[in-house]
Each structure stands twice: as structure tokens, then as C-alpha cells.
C-alpha atoms as a PDB file:
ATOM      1  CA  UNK A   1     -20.429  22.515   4.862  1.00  0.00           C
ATOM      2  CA  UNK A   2     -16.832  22.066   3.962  1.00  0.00           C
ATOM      3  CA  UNK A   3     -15.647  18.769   2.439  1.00  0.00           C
ATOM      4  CA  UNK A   4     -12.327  17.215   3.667  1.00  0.00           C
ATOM      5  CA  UNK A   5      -9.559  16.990   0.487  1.00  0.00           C
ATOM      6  CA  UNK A   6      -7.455  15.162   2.213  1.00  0.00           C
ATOM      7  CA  UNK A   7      -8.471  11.912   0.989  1.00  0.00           C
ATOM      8  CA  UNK A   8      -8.320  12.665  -2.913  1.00  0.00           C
ATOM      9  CA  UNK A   9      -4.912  14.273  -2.093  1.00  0.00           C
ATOM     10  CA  UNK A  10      -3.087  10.708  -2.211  1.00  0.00           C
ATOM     11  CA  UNK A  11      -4.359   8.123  -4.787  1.00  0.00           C
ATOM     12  CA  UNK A  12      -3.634   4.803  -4.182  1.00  0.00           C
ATOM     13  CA  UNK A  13      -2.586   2.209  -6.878  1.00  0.00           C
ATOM     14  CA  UNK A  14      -5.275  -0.771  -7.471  1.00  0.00           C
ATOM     15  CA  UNK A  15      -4.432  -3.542  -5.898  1.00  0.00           C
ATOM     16  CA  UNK A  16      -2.783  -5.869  -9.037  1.00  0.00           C
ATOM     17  CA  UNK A  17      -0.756  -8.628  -7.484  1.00  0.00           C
ATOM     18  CA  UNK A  18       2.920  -9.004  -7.394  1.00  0.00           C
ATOM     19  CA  UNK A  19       3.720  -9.030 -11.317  1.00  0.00           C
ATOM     20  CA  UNK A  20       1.179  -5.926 -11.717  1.00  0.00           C
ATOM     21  CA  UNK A  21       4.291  -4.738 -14.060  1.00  0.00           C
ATOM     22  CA  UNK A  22       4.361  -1.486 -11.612  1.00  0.00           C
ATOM     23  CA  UNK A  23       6.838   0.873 -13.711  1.00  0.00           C
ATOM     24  CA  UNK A  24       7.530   4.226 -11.968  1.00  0.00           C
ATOM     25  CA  UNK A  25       9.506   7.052 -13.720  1.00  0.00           C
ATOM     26  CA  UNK A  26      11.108  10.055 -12.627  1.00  0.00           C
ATOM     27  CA  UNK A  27      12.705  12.166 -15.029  1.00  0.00           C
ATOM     28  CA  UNK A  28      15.217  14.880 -13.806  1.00  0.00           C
ATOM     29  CA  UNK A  29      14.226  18.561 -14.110  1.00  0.00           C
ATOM     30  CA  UNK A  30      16.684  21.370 -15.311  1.00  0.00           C
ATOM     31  CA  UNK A  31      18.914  22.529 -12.780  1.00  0.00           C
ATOM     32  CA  UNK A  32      17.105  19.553 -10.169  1.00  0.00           C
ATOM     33  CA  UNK A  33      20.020  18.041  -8.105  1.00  0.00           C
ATOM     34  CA  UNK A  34      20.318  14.516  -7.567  1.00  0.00           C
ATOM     35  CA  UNK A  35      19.111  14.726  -3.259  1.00  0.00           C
ATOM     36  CA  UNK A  36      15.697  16.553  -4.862  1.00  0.00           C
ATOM     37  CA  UNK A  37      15.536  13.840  -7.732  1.00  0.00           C
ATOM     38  CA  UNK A  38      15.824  10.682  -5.452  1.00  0.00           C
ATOM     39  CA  UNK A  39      13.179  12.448  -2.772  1.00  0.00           C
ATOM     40  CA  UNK A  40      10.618  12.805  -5.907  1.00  0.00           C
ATOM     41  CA  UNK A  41      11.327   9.209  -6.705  1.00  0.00           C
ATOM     42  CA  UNK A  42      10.433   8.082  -2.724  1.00  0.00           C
ATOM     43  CA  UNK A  43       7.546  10.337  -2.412  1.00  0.00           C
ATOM     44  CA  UNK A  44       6.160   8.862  -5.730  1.00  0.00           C
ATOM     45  CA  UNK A  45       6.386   5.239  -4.306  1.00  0.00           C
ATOM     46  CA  UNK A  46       5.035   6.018  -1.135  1.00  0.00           C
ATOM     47  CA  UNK A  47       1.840   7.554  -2.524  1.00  0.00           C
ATOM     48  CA  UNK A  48       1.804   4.670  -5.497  1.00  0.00           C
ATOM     49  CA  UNK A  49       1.165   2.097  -2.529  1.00  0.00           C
ATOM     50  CA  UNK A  50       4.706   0.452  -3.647  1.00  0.00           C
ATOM     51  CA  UNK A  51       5.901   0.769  -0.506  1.00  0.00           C
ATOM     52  CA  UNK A  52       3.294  -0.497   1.990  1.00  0.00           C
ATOM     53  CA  UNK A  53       3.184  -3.226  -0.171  1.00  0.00           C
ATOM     54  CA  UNK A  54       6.247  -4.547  -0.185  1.00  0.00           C
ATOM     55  CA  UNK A  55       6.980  -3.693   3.496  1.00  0.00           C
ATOM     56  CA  UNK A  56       3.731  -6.054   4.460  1.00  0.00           C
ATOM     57  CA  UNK A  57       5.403  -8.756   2.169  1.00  0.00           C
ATOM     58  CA  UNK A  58       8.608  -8.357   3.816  1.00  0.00           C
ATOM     59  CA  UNK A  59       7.371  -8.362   7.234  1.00  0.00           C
ATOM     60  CA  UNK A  60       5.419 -11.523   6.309  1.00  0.00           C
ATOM     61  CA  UNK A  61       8.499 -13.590   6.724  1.00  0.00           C
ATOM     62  CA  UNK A  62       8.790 -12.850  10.657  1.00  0.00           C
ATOM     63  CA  UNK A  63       5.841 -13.123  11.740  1.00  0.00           C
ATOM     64  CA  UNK A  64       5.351 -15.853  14.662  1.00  0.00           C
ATOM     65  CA  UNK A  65       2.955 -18.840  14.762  1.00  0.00           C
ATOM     66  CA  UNK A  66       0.462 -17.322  17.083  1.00  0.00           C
ATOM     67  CA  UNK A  67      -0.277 -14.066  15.163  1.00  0.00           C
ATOM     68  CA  UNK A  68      -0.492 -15.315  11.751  1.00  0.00           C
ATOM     69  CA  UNK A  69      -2.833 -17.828  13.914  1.00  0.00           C
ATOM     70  CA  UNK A  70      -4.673 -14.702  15.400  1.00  0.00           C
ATOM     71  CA  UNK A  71      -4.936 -13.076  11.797  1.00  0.00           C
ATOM     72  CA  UNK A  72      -6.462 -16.056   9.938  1.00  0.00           C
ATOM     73  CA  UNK A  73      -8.572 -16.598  12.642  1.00  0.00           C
ATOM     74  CA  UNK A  74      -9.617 -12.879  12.494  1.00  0.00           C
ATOM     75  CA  UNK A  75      -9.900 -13.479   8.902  1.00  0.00           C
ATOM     76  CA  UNK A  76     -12.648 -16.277   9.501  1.00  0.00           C
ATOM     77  CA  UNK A  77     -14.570 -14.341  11.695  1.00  0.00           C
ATOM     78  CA  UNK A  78     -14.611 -11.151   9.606  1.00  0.00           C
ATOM     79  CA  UNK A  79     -15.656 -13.606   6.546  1.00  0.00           C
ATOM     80  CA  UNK A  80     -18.535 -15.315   8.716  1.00  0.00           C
ATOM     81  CA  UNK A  81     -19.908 -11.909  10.278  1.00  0.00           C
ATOM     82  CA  UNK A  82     -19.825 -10.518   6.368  1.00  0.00           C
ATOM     83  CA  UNK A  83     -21.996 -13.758   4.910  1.00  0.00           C
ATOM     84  CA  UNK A  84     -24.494 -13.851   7.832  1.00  0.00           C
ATOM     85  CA  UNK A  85     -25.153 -10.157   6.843  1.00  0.00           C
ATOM     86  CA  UNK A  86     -26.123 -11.499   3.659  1.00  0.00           C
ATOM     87  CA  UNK A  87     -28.902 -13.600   4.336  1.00  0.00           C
END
């Protein structure tokens, strides 16, 4: 049987809150050019988690009334489903 990689590919930062002190570095190679440099820097933040997070906190701000409504109710049900399982 052959075991899928894929997930163990990308690891994903642990979730730290917003002053996590997240410091990413990218340090040029010999004879890298600048286009290669900045694409190392973007893939690292996407596979950090940086950037999912801080395009869900950006795309906080426009949500409307009814989904964050819809979401927190979600929310509640998710939470009541999980404690019934409990007992």
C-alpha cells in the first residue's frame, strides 16, 4: 500500500496569535537574482501559513452582518454537536 506524501510536503506554522513574533529570513544565494530571491521569500510565507492568515484577518473587515451571523451561528452548532458527543 502506498502512503500519500503530499501532506508532510507543506508544514504548517502552529497557530500562535498575532504577536507570535513570526520572523522569516531569506538569505540570497551566489549568483541568485533578485526575481528568484523575492519568489523564495513568497513561497516561504505561503507554506509558513503567514499568508492565509493574514488574508482571513484582512477579509474580516468586509464581511456583512448576515454571514458573520451565519458563521457564529455555525460556530454554536459545531460547539453543541462536539459537547453532546461528550456525554
Amino acid at each position: 500500500m502506498m502512503r500519500n506524501n503530499y501532506r508532510n510536503k507543506f508544514k504548517r506554522r502552529e497557530k500562535l496569535g498575532p504577536q507570535s513574533g513570526t520572523c522569516l529570513e531569506v538569505s540570497a544565494r551566489e549568483g541568485e537574482s533578485g526575481e528568484a530571491l523575492a519568489m523564495r521569500f513568497k513561497r516561504q510565507v505561503k507554506r509558513s501559513g503567514l499568508h492565509d492568515e493574514i488574508r482571513n484577518a484582512y477579509m474580516e473587515r468586509f464581511k456583512s452582518k448576515s454571514e458573520k451571523k451565519r458563521e457564529k451561528h455555525l460556530k454554536a452548532l459545531k460547539r453543541l454537536k462536539r459537547n453532546q458527543n461528550r456525554y
